[in-house]
C-alpha atoms as a PDB file:
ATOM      1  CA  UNK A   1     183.789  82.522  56.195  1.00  0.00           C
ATOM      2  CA  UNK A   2     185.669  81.543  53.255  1.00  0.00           C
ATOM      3  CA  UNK A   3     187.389  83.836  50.558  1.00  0.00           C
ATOM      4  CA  UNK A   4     185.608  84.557  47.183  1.00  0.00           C
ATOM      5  CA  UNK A   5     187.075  85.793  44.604  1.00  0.00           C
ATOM      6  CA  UNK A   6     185.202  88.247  42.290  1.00  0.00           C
ATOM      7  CA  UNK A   7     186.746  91.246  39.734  1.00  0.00           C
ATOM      8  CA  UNK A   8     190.401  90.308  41.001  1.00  0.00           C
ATOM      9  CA  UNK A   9     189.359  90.848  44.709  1.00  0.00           C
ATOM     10  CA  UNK A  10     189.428  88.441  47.296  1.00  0.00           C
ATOM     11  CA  UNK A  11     186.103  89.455  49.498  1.00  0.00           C
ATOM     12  CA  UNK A  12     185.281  86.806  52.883  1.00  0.00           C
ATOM     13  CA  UNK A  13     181.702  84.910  52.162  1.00  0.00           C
ATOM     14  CA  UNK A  14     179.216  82.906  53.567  1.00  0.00           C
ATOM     15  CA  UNK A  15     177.994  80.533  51.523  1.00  0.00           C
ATOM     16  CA  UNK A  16     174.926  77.865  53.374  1.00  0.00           C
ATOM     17  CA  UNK A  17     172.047  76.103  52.777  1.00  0.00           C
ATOM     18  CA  UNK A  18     169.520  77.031  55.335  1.00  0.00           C
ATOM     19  CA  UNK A  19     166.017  75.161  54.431  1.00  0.00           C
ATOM     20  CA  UNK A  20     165.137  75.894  51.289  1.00  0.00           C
ATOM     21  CA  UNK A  21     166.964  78.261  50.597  1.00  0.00           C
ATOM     22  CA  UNK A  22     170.770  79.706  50.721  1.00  0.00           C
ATOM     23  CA  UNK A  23     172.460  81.989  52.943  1.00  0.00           C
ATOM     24  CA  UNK A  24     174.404  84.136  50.902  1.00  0.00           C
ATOM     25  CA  UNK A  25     176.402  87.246  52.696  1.00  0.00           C
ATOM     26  CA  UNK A  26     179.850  88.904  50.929  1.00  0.00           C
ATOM     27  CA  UNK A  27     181.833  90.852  52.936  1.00  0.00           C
ATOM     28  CA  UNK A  28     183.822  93.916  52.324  1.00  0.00           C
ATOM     29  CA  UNK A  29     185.918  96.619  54.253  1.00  0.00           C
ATOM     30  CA  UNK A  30     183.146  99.056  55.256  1.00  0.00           C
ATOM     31  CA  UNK A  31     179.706  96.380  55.112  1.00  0.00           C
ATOM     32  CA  UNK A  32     178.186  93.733  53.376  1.00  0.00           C
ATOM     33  CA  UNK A  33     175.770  92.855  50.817  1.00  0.00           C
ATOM     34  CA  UNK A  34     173.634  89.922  51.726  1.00  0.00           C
ATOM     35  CA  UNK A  35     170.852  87.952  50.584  1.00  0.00           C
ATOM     36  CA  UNK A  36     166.962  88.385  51.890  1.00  0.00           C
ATOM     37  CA  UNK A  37     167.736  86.110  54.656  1.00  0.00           C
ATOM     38  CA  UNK A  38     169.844  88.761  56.437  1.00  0.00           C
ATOM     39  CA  UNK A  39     167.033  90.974  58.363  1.00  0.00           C
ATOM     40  CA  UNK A  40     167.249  94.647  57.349  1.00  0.00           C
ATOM     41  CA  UNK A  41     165.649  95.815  60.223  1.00  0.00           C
ATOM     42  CA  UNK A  42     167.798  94.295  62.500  1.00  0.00           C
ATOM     43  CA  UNK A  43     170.901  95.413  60.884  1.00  0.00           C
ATOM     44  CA  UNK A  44     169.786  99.216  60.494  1.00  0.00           C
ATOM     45  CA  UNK A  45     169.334  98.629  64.251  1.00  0.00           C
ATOM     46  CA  UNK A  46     172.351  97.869  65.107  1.00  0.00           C
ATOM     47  CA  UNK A  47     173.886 100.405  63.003  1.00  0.00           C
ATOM     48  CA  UNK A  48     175.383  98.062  60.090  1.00  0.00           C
ATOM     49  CA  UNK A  49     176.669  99.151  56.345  1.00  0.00           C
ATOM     50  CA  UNK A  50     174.769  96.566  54.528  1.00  0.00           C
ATOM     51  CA  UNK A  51     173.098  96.419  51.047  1.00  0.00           C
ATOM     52  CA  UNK A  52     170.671  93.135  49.953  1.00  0.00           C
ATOM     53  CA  UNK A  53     169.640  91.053  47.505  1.00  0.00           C
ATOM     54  CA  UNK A  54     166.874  88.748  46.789  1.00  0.00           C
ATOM     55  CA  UNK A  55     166.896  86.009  44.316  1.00  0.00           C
ATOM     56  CA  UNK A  56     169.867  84.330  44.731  1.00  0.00           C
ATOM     57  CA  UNK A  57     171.302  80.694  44.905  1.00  0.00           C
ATOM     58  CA  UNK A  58     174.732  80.837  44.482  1.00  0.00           C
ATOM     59  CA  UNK A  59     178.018  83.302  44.321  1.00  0.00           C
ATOM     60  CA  UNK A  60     177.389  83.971  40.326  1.00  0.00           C
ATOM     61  CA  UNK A  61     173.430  84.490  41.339  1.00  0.00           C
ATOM     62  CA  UNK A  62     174.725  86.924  43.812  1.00  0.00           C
ATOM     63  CA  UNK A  63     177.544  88.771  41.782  1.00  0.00           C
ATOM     64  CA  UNK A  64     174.753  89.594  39.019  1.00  0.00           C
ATOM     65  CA  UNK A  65     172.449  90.867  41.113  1.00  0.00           C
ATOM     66  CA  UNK A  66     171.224  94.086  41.858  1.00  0.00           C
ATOM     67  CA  UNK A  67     170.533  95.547  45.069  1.00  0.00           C
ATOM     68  CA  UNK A  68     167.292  95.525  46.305  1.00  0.00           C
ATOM     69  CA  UNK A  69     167.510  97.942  49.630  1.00  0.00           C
ATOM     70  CA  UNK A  70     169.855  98.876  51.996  1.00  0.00           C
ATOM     71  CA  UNK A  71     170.373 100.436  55.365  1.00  0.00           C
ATOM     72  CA  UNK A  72     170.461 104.016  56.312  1.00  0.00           C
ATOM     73  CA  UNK A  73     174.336 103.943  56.472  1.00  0.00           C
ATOM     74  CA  UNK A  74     174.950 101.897  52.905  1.00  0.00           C
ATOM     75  CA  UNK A  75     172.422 105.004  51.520  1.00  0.00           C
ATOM     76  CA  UNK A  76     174.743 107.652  53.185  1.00  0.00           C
ATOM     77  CA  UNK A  77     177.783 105.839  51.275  1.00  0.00           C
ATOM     78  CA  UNK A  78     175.917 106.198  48.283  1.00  0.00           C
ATOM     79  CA  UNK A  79     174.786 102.724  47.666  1.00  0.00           C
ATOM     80  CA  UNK A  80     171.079 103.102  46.022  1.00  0.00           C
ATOM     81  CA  UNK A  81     168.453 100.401  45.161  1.00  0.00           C
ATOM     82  CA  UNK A  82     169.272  99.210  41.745  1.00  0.00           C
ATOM     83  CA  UNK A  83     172.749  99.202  41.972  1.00  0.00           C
ATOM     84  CA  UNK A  84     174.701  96.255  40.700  1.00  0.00           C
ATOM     85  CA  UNK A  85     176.632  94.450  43.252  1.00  0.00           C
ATOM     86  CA  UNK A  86     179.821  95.091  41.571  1.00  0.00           C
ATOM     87  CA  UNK A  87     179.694  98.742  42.604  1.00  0.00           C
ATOM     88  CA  UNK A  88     178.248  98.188  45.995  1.00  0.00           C
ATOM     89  CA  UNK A  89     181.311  96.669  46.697  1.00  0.00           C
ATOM     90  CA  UNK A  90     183.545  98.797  45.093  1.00  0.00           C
ATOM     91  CA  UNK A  91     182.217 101.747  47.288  1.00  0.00           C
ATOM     92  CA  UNK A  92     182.374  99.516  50.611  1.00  0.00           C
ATOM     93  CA  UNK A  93     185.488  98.346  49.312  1.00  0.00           C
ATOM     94  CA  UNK A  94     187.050 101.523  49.047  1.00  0.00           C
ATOM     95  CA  UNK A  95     189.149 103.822  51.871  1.00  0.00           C
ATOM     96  CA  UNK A  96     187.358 107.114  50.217  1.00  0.00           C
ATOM     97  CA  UNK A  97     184.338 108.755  51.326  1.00  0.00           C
ATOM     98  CA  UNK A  98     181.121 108.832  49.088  1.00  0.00           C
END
């Protein structure tokens, strides 16, 4: 993981080439946000916080996007399809419940 700076926060990323395409997952407090390659299904199995993206190349790709879908948990924090990644994270981020 490496730190990534975005909005004056310092969040841990992954940032990878995988084939041909990237591996792009940002993560915050309470979950993640990742990128298409991340498998919803397995991480509403396991019981994750996680919102994703599709789409995206690179960190600026990722910070513009909005979210595509998310598990049941991510949902419950109020994180909706649509959303721009700035406020997924700023909910995840956060100590208060949503």
């Amino acid at each position: 993981m490496e730190p990534v700076e975005f909005d004056g926060k310092t969040y841990n990323g992954i940032r990878q080439q995988i084939g041909n395409l990237t591996l792009i997952v940002v993560r915050a407090k309470r979950g993640y946000i990742a990128c298409s390659y991340v498998s919803k299904d397995t991480a509403e199995k396991v019981g994750d916080v996680a919102g994703f993206v599709s789409g995206v190349k690179n960190y600026s790709d990722f910070f513009n996007a909005k979210i595509k879908n998310t598990t049941t948990w991510a949902d419950d924090m109020g994180i909706r399809e649509g959303m721009s990644v700035r406020k997924a994270l700023e909910i995840m981020d956060s100590e208060e419940e949503y």
